[in-house]
Protein backbone atom coordinates (compact mmCIF):
# COMPACT_ATOMS: atom_id res chain seq x y z
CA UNK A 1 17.24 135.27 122.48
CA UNK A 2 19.68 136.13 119.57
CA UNK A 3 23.10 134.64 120.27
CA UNK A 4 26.38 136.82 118.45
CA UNK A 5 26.96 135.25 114.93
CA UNK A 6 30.17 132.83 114.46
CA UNK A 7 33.26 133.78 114.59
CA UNK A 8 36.89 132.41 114.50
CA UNK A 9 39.68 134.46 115.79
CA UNK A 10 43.73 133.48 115.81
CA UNK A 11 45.33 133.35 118.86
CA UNK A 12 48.92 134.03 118.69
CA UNK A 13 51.64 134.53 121.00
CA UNK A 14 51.82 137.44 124.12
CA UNK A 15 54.95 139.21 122.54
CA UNK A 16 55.25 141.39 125.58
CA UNK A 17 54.62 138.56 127.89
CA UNK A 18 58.08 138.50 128.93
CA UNK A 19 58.89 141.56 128.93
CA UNK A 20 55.60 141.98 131.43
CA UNK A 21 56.92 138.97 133.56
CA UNK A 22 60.44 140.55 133.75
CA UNK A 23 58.88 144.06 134.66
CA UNK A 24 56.90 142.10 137.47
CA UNK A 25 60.19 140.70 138.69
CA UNK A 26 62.45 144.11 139.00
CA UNK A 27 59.46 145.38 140.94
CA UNK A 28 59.19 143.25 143.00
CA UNK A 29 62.80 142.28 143.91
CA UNK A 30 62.96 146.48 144.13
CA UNK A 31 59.82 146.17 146.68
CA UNK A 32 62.34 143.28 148.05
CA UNK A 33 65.23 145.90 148.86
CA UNK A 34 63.30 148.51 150.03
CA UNK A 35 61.64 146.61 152.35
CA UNK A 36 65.26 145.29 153.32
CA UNK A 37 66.78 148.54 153.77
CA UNK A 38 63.09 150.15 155.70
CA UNK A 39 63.65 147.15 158.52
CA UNK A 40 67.43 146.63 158.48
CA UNK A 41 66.88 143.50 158.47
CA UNK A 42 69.01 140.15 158.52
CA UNK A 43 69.69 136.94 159.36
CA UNK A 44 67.43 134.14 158.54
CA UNK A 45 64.42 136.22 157.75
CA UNK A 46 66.21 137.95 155.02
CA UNK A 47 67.84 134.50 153.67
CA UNK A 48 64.32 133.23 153.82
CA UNK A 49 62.44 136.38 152.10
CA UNK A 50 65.16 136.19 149.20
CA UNK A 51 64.89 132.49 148.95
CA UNK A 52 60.64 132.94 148.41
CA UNK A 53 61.16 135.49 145.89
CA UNK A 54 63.31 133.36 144.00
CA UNK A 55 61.24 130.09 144.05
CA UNK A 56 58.54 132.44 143.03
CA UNK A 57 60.30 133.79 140.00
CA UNK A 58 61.39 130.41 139.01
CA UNK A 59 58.27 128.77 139.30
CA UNK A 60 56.50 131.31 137.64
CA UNK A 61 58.71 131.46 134.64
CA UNK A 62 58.43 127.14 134.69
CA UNK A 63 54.68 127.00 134.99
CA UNK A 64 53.35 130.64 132.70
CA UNK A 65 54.58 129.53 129.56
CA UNK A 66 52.62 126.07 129.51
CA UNK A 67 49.47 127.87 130.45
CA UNK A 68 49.07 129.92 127.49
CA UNK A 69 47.04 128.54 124.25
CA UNK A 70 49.11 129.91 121.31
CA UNK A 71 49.14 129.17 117.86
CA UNK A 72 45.73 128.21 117.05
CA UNK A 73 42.20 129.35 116.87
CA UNK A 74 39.84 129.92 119.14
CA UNK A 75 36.25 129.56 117.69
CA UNK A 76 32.38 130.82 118.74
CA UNK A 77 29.98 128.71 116.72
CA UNK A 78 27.10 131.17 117.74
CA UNK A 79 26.40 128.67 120.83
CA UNK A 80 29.48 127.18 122.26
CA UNK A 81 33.38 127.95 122.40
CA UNK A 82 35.84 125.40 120.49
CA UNK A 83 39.65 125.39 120.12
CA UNK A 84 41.38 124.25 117.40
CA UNK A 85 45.01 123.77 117.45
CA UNK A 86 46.84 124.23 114.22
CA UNK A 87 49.78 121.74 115.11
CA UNK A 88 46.32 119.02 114.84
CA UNK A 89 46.65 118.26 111.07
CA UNK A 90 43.27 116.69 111.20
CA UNK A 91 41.98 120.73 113.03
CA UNK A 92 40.09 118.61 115.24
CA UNK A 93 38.11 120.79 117.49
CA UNK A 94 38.07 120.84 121.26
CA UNK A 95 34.74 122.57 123.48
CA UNK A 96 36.10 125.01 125.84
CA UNK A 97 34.22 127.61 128.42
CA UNK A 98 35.39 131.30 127.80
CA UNK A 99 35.47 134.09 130.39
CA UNK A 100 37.38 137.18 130.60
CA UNK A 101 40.05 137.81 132.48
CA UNK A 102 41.12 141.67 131.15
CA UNK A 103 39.86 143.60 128.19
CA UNK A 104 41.85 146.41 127.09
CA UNK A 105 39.71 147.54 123.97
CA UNK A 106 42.44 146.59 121.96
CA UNK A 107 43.70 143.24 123.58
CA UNK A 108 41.46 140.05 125.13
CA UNK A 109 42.82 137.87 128.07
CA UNK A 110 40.47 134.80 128.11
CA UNK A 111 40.23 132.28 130.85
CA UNK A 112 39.87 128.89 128.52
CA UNK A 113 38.98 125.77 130.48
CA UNK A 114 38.16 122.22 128.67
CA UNK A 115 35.11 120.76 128.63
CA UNK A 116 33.61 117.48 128.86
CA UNK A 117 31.84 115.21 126.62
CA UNK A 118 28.55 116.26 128.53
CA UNK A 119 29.59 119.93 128.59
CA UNK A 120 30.33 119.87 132.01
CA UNK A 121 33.86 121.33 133.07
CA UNK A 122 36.69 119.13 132.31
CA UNK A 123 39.47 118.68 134.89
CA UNK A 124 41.71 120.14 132.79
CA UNK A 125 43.76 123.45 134.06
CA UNK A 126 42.27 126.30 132.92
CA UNK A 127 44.31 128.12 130.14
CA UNK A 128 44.81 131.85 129.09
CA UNK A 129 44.40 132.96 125.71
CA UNK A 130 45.68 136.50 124.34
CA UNK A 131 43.98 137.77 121.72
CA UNK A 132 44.18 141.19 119.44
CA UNK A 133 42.63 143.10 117.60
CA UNK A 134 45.13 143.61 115.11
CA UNK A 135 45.40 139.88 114.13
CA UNK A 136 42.30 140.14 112.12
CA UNK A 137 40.57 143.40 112.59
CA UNK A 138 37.99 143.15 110.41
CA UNK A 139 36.66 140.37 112.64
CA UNK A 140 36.99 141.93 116.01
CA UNK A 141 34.00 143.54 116.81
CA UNK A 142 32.36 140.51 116.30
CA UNK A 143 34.58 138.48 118.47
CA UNK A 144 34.11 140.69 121.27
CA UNK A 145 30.05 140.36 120.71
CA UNK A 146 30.54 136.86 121.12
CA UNK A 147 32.48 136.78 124.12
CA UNK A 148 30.23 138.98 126.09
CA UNK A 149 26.84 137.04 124.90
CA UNK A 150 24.91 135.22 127.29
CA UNK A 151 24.48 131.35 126.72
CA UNK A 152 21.20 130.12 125.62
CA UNK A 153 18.91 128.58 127.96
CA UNK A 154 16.00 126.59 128.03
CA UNK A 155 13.33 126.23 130.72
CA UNK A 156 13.17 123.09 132.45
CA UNK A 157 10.29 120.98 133.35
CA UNK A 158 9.75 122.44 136.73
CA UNK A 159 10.17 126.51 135.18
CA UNK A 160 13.63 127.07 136.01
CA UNK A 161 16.22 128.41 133.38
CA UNK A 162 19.30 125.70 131.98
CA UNK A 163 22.41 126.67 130.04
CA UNK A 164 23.34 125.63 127.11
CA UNK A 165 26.74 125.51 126.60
């Protein structure tokens, strides 16, 4: 089996992040009203309905921006994923597992998750990534390849098929 060749890709920040996070938040406090206005509700349940949006807003604009890899690279070396941070002087490289989360054509969301020193899934959170194709278009084609390959595998002793991550 012929993996995709090796690639390294920038990742840089999700300029319209906010602004997508903000438009989430007007439509759903307008979802909010109407619902308020529909039932004619008040009292306690609208208190508490208010009070829920709000600690989800707030939470969500705590706990998004530390999930996001930015400003480094994320790297295919034609068998596993790496990450390499550019604030690392050294560029020391970290093994990650890649999945997709949304492909536009254009644009990437990737899942990133750590992994272990045995390749197993670290207990790490597991990270987005937003990548595109205008940060190095020459290059994206083959990025893409490399995110939708399959791992290698090898058969084990007893026939059945191993990854190799």
């Amino acid at each position: 089996m012929v993996n995709a060749p090796p690639v390294v890709y920038p990742v840089g920040r999700f300029a319209e992040g906010r602004l997508l996070f903000v438009a989430v938040c007007a439509l759903s406090a307008v979802g909010l009203l109407n619902w308020q206005m529909q039932t004619l509700v008040t009292g306690f349940k609208l208190w508490a309905a208010w009070g829920l949006w709000v600690a989800c807003a707030g939470s969500a604009a705590l706990w998004a921006p530390r999930q996001t890899f930015s400003g480094g690279r994320l790297g295919w070396s034609g068998e596993a994923w790496f990450w390499q941070a550019h604030a690392d002087l050294a560029e020391q490289t970290q093994a990650v597992a890649v999945s997709v989360g949304l492909d536009t054509g254009q644009g990437l969301l990737l899942w990133v998750q750590p992994l272990d020193e045995q390749g197993g899934r670290a207990q790490g959170r597991l990270r987005s990534a937003w990548l595109q194709a205008g940060a190095m278009p020459s290059k994206w084609h083959g990025f893409r390849c490399a995110v939708y390959s399959r791992p290698k595998t090898v058969a084990l002793s007893d026939g059945r098929p191993q990854e190799l991550v």
